[in-house]
C-alpha atoms as a PDB file:
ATOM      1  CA  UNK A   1      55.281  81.719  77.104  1.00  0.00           C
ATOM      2  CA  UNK A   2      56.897  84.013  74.725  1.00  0.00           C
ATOM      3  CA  UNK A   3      56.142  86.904  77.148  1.00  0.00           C
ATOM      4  CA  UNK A   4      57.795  84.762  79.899  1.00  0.00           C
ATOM      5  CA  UNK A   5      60.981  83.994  78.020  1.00  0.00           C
ATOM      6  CA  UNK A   6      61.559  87.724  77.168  1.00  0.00           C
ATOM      7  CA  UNK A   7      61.213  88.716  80.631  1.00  0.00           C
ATOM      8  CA  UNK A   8      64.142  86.165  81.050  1.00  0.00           C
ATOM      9  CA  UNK A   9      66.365  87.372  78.522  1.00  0.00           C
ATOM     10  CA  UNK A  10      65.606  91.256  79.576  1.00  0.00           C
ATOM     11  CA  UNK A  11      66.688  89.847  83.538  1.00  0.00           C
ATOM     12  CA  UNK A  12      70.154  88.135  82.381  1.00  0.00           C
ATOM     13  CA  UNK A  13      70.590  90.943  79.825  1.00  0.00           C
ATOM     14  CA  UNK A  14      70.419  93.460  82.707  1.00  0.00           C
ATOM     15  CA  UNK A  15      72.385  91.543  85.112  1.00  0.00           C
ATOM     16  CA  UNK A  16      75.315  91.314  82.567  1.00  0.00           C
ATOM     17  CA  UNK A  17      75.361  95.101  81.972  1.00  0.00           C
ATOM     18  CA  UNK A  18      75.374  96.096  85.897  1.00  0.00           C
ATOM     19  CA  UNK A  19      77.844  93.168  86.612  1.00  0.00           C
ATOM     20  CA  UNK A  20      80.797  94.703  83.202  1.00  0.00           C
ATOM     21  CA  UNK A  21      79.613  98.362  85.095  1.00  0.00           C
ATOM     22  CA  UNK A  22      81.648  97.270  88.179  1.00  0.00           C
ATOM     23  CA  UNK A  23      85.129  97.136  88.695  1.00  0.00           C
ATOM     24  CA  UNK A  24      87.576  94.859  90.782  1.00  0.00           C
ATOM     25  CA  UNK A  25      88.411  98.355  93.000  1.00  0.00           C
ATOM     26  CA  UNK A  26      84.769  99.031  93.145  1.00  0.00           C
ATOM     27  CA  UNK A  27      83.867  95.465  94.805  1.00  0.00           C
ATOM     28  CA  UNK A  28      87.142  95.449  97.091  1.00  0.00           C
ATOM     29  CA  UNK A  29      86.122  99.118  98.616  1.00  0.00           C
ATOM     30  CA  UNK A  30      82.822  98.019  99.590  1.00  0.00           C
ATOM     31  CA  UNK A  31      84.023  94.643 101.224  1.00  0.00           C
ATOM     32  CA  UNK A  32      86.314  96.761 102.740  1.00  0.00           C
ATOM     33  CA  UNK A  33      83.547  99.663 103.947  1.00  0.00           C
ATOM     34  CA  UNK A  34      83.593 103.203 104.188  1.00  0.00           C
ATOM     35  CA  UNK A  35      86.121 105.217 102.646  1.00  0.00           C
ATOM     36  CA  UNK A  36      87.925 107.914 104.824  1.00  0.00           C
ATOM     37  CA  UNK A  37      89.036 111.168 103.842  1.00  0.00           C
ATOM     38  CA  UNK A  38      92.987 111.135 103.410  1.00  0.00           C
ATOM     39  CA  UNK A  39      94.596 114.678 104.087  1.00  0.00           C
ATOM     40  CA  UNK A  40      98.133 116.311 104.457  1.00  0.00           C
ATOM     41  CA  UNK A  41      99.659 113.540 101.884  1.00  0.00           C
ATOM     42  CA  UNK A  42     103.184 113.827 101.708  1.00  0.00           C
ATOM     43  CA  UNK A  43     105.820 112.254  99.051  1.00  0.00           C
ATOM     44  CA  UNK A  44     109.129 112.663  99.746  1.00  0.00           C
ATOM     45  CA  UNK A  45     110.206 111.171  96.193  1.00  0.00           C
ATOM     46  CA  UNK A  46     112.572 108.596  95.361  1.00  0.00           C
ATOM     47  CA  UNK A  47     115.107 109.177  98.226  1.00  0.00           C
ATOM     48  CA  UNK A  48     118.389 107.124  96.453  1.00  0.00           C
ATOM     49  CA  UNK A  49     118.321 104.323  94.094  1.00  0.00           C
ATOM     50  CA  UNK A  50     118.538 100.792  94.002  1.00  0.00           C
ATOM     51  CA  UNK A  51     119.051  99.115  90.184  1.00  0.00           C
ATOM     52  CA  UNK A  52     117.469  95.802  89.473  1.00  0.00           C
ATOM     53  CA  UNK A  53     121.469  94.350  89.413  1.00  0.00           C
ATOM     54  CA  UNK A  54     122.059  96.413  92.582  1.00  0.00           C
ATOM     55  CA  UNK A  55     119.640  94.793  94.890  1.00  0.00           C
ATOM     56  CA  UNK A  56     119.772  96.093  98.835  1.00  0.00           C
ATOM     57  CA  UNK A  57     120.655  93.501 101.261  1.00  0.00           C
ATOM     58  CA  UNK A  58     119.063  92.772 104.630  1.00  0.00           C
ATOM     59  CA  UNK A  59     122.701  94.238 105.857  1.00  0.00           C
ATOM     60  CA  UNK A  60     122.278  97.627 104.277  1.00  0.00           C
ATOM     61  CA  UNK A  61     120.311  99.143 107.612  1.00  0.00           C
ATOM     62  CA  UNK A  62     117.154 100.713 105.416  1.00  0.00           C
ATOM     63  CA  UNK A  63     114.352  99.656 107.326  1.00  0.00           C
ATOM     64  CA  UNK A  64     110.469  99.668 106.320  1.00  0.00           C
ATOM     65  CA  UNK A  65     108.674 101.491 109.386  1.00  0.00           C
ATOM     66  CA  UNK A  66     105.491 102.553 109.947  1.00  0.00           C
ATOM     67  CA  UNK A  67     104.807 105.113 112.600  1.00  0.00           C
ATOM     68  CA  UNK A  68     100.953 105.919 113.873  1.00  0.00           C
ATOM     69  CA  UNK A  69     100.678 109.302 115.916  1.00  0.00           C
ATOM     70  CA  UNK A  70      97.842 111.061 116.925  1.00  0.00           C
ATOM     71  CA  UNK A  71      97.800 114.961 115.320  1.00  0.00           C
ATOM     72  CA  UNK A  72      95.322 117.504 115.893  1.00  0.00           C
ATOM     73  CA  UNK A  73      91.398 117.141 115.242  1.00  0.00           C
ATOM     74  CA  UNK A  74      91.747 113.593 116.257  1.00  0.00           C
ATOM     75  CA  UNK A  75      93.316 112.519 112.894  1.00  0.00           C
ATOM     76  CA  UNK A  76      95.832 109.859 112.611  1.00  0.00           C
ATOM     77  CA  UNK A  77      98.927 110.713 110.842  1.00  0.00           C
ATOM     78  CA  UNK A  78     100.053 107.496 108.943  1.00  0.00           C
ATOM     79  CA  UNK A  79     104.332 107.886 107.904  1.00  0.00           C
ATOM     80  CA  UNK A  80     105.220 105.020 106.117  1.00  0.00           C
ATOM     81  CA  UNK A  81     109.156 105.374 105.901  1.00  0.00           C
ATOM     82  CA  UNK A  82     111.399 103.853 103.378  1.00  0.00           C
ATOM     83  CA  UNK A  83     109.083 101.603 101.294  1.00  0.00           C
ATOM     84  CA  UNK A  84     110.396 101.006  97.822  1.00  0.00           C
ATOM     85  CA  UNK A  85     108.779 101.365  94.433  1.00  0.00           C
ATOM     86  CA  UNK A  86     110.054 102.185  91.052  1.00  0.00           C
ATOM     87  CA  UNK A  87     111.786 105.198  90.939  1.00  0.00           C
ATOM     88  CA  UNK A  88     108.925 106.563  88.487  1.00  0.00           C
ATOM     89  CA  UNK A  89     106.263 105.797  90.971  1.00  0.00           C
ATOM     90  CA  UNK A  90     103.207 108.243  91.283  1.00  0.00           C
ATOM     91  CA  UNK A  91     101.440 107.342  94.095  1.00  0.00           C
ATOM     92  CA  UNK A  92      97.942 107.166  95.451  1.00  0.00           C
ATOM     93  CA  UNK A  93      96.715 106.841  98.839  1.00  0.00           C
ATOM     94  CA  UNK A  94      93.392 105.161  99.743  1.00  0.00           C
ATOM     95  CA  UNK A  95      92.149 104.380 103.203  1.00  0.00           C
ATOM     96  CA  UNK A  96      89.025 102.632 104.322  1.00  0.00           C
ATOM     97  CA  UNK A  97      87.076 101.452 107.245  1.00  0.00           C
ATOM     98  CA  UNK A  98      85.214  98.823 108.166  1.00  0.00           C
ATOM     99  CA  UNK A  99      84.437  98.581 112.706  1.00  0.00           C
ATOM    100  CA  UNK A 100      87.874  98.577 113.879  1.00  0.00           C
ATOM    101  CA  UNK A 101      89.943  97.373 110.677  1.00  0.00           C
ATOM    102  CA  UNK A 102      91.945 100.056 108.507  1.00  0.00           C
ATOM    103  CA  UNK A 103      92.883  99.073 105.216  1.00  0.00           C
ATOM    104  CA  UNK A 104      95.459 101.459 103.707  1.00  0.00           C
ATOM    105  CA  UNK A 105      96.205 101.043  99.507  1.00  0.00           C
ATOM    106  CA  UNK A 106      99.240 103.060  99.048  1.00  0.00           C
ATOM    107  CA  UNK A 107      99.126 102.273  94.988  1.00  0.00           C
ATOM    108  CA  UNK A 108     101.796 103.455  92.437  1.00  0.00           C
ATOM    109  CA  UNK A 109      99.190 104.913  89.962  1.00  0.00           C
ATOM    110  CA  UNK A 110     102.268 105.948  86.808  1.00  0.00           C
ATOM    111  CA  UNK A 111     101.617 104.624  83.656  1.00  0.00           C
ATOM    112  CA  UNK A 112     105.802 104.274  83.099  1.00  0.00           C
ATOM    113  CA  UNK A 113     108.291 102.689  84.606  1.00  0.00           C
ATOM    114  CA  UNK A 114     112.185 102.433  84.801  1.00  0.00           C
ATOM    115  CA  UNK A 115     114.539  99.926  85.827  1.00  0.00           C
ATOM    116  CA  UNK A 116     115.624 101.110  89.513  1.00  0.00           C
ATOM    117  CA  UNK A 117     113.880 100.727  92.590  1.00  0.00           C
ATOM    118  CA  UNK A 118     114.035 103.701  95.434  1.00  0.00           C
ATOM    119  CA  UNK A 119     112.940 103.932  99.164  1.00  0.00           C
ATOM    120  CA  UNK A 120     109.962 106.724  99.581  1.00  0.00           C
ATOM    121  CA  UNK A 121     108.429 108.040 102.411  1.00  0.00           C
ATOM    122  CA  UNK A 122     104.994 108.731 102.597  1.00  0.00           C
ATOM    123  CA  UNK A 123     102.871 110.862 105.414  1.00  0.00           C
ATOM    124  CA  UNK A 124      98.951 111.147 105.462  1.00  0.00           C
ATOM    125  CA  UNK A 125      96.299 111.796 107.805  1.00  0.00           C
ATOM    126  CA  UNK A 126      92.888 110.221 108.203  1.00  0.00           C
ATOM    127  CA  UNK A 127      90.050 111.557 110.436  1.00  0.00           C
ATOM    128  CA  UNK A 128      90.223 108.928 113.511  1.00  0.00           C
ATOM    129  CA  UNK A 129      87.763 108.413 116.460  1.00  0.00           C
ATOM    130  CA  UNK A 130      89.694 106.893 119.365  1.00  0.00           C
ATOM    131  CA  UNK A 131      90.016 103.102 119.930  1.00  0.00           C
ATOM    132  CA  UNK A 132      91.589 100.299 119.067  1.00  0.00           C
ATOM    133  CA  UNK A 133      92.127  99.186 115.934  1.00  0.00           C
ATOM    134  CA  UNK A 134      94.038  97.061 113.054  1.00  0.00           C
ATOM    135  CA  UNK A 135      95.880  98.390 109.916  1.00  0.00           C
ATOM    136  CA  UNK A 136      96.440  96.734 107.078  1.00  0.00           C
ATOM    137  CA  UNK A 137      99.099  98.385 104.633  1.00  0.00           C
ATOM    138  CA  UNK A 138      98.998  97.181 100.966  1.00  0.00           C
ATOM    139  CA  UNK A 139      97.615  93.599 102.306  1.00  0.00           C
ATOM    140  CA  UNK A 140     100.528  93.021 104.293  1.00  0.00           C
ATOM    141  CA  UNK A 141     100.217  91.832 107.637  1.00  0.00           C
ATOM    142  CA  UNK A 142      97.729  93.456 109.910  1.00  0.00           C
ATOM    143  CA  UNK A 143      98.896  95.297 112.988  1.00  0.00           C
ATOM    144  CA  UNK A 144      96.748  96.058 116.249  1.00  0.00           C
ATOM    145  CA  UNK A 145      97.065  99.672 118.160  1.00  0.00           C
ATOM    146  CA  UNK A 146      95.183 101.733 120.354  1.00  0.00           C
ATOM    147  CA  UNK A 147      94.625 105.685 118.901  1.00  0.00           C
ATOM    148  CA  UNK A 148      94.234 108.290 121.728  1.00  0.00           C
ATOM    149  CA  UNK A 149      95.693 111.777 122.413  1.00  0.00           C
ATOM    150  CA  UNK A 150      98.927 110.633 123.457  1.00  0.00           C
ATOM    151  CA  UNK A 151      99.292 108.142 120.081  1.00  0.00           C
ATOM    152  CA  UNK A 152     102.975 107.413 118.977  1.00  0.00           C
ATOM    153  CA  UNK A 153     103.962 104.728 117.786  1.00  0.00           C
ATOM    154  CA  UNK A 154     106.397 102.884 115.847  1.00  0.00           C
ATOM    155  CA  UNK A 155     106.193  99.611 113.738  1.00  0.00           C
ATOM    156  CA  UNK A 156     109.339  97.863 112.087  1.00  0.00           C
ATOM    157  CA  UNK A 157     107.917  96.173 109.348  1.00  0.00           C
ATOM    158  CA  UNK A 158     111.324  95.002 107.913  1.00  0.00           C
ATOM    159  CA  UNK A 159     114.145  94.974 105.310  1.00  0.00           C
ATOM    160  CA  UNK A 160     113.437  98.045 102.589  1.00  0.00           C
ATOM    161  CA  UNK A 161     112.755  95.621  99.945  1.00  0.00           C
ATOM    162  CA  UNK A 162     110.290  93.493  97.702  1.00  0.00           C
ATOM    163  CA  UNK A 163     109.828  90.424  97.572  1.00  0.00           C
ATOM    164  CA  UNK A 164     109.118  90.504  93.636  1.00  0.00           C
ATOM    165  CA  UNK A 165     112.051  92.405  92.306  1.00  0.00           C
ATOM    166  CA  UNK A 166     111.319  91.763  88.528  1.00  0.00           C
ATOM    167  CA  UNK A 167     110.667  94.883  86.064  1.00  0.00           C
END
């Protein structure tokens, strides 16, 4: 019985330890599947700036786009134009597969931050078979397109702003 109840202990002891050894971003990326190989990332920087009394209006004409176009080797270049973050940002770009979903983390990895906001634009490539597919950007809304040779196009995904503009 004794023998039994260590066996036990050993069993939720060992469960505990592998369960702390995993991380929120570890669980997501294999829900999400396989990771892809992100190359060519371009930052253009903070572009102009916005301060958190200065906030953009829908009238202002700065427009969050997305444009898929097919490059050489098959890859996917992915330019997401004029999305804001804090002018301090330091971004990371992770992209993952799972059939024929994309999900695309662009994540602000800097551990400061100021108080302004600023459109970027961002340009990456991912290794691509052709198909059809759906993207997910950040967790926003997913969008369905068909990547070929001949691949260009354009998404308007809205006013340049967030919803949350708190600092």
């Amino acid at each position: 019985m004794k023998l039994k109840r260590m066996f036990l202990y050993i069993a939720v002891l060992a469960t505990m330890v592998w369960a702390w050894g995993c991380n929120e971003e570890d669980m997501q990326s294999t829900v999400a599947g396989t990771s892809l190989k992100v190359y060519n990332i371009y930052n253009s920087g903070c572009l102009s700036n916005t301060r958190s009394e200065e906030v953009p209006s829908a009238s202002s004409g700065l427009y969050e786009t997305l444009r898929l176009k097919a490059v050489e080797d098959g890859r996917l270049q992915i330019a997401h134009d004029s999305v804001i973050y804090n002018c301090a940002a330091k971004m990371e770009i992770r992209v993952s597969q799972k059939g024929d979903q994309l999900w695309v983390k662009e994540k602000d990895v800097s551990k400061s931050s100021v108080r302004c906001l600023c459109p970027y634009n961002l340009k990456y490539e991912i290794p691509l078979r052709h198909g059809t597919y759906t993207i997910r950007i950040n967790e926003g809304v997913a969008y369905t397109f068909t990547h070929h040779a001949a691949t260009d196009t354009i998404i308007l995904l809205g006013p340049s702003m967030k919803n949350n503009l708190s600092f």
